[in-house]
Protein backbone atom coordinates (compact mmCIF):
# COMPACT_ATOMS: atom_id res chain seq x y z
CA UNK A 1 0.00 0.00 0.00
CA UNK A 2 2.76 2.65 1.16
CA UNK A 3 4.32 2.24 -2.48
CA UNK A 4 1.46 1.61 -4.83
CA UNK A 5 0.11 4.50 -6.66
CA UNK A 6 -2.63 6.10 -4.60
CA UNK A 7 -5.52 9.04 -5.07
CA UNK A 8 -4.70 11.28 -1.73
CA UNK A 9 -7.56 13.78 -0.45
CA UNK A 10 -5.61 15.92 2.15
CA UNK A 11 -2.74 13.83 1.85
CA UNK A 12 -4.75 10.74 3.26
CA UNK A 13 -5.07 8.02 0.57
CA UNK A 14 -8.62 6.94 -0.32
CA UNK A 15 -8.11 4.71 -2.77
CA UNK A 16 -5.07 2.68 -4.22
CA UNK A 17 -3.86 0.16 -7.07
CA UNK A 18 -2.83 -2.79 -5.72
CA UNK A 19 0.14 -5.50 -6.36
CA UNK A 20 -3.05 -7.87 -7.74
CA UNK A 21 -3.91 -5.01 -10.35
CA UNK A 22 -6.94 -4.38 -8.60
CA UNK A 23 -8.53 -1.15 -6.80
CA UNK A 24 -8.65 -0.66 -3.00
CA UNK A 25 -10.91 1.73 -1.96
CA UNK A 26 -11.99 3.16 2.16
CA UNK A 27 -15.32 3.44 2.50
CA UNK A 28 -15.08 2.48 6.15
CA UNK A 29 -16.18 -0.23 8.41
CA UNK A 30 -19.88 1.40 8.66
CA UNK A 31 -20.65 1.32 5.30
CA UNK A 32 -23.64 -0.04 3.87
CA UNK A 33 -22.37 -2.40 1.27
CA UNK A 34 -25.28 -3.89 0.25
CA UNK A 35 -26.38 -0.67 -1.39
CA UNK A 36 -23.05 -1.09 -3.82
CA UNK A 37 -23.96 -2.42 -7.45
CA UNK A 38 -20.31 -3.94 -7.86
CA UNK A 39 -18.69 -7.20 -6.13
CA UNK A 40 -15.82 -6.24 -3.45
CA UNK A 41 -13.94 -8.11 -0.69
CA UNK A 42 -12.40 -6.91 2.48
CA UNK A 43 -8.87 -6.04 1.45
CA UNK A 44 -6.49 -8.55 3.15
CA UNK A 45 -3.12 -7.53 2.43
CA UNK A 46 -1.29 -10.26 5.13
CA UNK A 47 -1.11 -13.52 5.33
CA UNK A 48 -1.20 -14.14 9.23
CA UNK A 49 -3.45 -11.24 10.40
CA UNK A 50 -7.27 -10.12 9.80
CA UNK A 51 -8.37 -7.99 6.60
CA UNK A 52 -7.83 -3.82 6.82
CA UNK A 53 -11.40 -2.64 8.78
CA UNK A 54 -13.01 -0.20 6.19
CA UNK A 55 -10.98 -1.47 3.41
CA UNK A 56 -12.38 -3.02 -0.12
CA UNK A 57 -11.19 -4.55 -3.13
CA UNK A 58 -12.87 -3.98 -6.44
CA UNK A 59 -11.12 -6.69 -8.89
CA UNK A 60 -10.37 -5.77 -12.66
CA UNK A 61 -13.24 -7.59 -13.86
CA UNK A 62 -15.03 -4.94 -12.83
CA UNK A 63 -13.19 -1.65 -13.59
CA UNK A 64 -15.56 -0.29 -15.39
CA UNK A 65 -16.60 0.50 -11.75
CA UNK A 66 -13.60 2.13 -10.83
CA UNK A 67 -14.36 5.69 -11.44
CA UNK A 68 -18.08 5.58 -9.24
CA UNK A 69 -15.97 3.95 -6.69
CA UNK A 70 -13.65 6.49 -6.48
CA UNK A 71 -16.00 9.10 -6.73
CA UNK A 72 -17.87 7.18 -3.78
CA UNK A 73 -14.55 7.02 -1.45
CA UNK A 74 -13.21 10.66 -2.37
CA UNK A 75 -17.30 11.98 -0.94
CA UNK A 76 -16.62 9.90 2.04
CA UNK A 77 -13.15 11.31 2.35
CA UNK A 78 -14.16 14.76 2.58
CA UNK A 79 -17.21 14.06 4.68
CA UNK A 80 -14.83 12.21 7.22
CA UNK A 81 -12.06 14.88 7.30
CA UNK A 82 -11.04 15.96 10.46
């Protein structure tokens, strides 16, 4: 995550390209994700410890996604901003 290439809002990432050529996006751990029209998984970076809370993986198969996604996690970004 520290060296993949990340959006920043503030200079806090919100969303990230990952080693698996996939998108990570925080939408954090309260968010509804049933309302979300695309597949994602909690993003589990490590082997031996529990997936990132607020975390989620959007694979390529569904890039065309991407963009709302991003637009989704850059809202919640500036809503959350302390």
């Amino acid at each position: 995550m520290m060296s993949s290439p990340a959006i920043h809002y503030r200079d806090k990432v919100f969303a990230f390209f990952s080693t698996k050529q996939n998108m990570v996006f925080k939408l954090g751990k309260d968010y509804p994700m049933e309302t979300l029209k695309v597949t994602t998984q909690e993003f589990s970076p490590f082997t031996n410890k529990k997936p990132l809370t607020g975390w989620y993986e959007v694979t390529y198969d569904d890039s065309e996604q991407w963009l709302p996604m991003s637009e989704l996690a850059l809202h919640l970004a500036i809503k959350n901003f302390k």
